[in-house]
C-alpha atoms as a PDB file:
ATOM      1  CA  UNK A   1      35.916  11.613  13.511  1.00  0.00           C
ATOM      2  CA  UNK A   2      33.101   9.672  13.719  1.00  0.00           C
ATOM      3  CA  UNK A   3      30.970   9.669  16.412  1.00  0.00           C
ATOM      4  CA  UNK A   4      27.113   7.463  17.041  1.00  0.00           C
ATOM      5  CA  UNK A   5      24.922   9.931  17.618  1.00  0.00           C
ATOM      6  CA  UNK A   6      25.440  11.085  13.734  1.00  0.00           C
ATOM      7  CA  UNK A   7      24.954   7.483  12.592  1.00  0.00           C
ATOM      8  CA  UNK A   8      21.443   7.197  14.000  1.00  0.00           C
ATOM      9  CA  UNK A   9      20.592  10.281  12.596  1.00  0.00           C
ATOM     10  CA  UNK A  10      21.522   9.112   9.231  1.00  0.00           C
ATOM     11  CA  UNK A  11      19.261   5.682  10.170  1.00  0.00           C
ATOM     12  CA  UNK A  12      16.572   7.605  11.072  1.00  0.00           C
ATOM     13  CA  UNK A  13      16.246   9.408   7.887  1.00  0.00           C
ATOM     14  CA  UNK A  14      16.766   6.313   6.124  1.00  0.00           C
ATOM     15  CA  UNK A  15      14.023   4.501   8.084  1.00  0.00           C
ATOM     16  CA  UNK A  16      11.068   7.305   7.778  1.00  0.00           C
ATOM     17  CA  UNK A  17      11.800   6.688   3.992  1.00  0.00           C
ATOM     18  CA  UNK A  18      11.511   3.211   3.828  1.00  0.00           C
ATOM     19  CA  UNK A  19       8.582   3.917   5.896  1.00  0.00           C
ATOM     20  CA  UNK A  20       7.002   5.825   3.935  1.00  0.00           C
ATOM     21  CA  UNK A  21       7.888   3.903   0.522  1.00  0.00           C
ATOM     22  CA  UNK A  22       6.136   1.016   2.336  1.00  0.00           C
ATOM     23  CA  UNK A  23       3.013   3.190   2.981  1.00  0.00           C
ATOM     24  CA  UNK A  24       2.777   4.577  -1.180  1.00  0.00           C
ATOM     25  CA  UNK A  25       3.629   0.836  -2.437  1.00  0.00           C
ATOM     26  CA  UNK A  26       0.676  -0.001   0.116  1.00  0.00           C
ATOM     27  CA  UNK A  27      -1.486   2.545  -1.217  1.00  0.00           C
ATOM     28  CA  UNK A  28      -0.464   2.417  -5.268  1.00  0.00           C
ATOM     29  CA  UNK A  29      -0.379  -1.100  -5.528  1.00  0.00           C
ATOM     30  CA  UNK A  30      -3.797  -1.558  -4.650  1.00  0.00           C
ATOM     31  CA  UNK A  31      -5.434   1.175  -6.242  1.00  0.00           C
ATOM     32  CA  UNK A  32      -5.016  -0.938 -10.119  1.00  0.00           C
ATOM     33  CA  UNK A  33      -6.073  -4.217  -7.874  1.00  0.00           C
ATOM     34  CA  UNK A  34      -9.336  -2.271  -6.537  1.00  0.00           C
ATOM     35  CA  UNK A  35      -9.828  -1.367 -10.325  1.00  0.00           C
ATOM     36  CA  UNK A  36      -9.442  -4.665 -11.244  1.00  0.00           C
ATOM     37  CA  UNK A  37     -11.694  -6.208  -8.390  1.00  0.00           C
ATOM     38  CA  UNK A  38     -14.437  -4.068  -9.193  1.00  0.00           C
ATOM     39  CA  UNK A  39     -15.554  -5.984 -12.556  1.00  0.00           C
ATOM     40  CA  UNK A  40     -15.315  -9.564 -10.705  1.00  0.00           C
ATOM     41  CA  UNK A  41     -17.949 -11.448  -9.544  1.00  0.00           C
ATOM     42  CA  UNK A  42     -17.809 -11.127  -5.548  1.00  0.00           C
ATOM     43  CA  UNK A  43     -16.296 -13.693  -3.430  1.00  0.00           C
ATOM     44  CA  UNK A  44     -14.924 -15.433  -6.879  1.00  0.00           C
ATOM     45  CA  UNK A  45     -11.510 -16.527  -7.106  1.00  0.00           C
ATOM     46  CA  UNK A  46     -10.483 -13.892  -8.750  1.00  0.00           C
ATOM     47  CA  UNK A  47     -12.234 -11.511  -6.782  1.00  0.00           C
ATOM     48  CA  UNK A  48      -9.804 -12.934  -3.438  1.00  0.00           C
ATOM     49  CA  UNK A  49      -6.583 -12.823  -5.365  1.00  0.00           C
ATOM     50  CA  UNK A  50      -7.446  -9.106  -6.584  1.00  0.00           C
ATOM     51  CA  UNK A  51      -7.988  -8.513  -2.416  1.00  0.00           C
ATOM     52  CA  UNK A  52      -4.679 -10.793  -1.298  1.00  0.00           C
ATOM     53  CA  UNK A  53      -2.037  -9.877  -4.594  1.00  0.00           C
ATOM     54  CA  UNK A  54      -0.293  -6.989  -3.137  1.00  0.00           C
ATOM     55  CA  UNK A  55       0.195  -8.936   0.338  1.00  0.00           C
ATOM     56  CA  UNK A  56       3.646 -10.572  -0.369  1.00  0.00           C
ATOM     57  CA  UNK A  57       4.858  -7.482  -2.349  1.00  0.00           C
ATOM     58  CA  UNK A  58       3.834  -5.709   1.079  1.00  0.00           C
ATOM     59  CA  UNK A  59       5.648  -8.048   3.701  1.00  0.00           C
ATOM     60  CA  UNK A  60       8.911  -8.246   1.193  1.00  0.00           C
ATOM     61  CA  UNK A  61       9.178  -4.757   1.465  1.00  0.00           C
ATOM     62  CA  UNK A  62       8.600  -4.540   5.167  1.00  0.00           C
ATOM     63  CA  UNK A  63      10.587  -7.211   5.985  1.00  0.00           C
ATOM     64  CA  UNK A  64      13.342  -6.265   3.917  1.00  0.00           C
ATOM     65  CA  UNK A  65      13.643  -2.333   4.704  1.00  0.00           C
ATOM     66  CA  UNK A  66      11.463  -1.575   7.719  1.00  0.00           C
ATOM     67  CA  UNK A  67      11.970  -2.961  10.997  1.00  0.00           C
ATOM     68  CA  UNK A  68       9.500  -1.851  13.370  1.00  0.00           C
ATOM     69  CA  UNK A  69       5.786  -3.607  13.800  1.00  0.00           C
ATOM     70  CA  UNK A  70       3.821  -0.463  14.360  1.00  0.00           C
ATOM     71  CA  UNK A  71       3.657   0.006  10.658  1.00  0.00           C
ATOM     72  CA  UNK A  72       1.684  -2.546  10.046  1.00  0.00           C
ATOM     73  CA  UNK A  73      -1.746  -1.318  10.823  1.00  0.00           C
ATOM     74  CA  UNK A  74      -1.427   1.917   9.092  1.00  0.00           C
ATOM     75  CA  UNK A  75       0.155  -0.337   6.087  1.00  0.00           C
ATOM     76  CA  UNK A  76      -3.052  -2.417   6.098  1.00  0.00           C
ATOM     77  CA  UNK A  77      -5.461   0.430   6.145  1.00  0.00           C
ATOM     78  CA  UNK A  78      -3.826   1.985   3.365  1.00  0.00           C
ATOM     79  CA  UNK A  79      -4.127  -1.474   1.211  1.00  0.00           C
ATOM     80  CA  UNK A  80      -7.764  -0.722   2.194  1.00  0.00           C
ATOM     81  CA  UNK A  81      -8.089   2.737   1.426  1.00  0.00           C
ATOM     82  CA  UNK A  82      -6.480   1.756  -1.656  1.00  0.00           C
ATOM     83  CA  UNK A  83      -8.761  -1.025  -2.975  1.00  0.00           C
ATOM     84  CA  UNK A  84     -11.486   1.484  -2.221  1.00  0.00           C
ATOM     85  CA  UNK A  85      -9.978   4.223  -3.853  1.00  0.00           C
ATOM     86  CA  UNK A  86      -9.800   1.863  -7.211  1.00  0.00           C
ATOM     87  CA  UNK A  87     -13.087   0.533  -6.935  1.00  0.00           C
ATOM     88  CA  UNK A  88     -14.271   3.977  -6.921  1.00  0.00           C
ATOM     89  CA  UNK A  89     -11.927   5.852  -9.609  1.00  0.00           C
ATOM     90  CA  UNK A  90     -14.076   3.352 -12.615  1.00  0.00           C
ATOM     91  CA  UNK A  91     -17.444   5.625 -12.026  1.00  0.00           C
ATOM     92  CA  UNK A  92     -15.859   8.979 -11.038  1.00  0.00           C
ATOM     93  CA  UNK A  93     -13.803   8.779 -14.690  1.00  0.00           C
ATOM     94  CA  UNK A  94     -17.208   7.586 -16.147  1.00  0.00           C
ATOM     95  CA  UNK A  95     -19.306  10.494 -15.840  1.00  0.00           C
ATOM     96  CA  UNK A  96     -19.446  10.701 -12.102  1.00  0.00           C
ATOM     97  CA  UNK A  97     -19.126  15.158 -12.712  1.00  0.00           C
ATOM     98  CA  UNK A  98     -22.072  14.567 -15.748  1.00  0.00           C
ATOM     99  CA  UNK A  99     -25.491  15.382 -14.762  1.00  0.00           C
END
């Protein structure tokens, strides 16, 4: 028989995945675009569109699978965390452990 209170359950699940799928495309996509931004002169063209690319990737996915707002300011700080993460990763491959 089926009964509600199982259904949302089942949503629930559903929607902390999405949730968190949101949250690692936030975070992967940007790390490559942080990579990428590093080499470009600042404030260049370029140098926006490696800042803005992941954006409409980001509100696709959002708008498509998650419903609720509050995920957007954790989703934003993780596109942040991630540019910095790439514009980091460059120097710690290049000999950031060599003395």
């Amino acid at each position: 028989m089926w009964h509600p209170a199982a259904s949302v359950c089942r949503l629930k699940g559903v929607g902390a995945t999405f949730i968190g799928l949101l949250f690692a495309a936030a975070l992967g996509s940007n790390v490559p675009l942080g990579i990428w931004r590093r080499r470009l002169r600042r404030f260049s063209p370029a140098w926006f569109v490696a800042i803005h690319a992941s954006i409409p990737l980001l509100v696709a996915i959002r708008l498509a699978l998650v419903g609720a707002d509050w995920v957007i300011p954790p989703e934003i700080a993780l596109a942040v965390v991630g540019q910095l993460i790439g514009g980091r990763l460059p120097e710690l491959w290049d000999g950031g452990g060599q003395s």
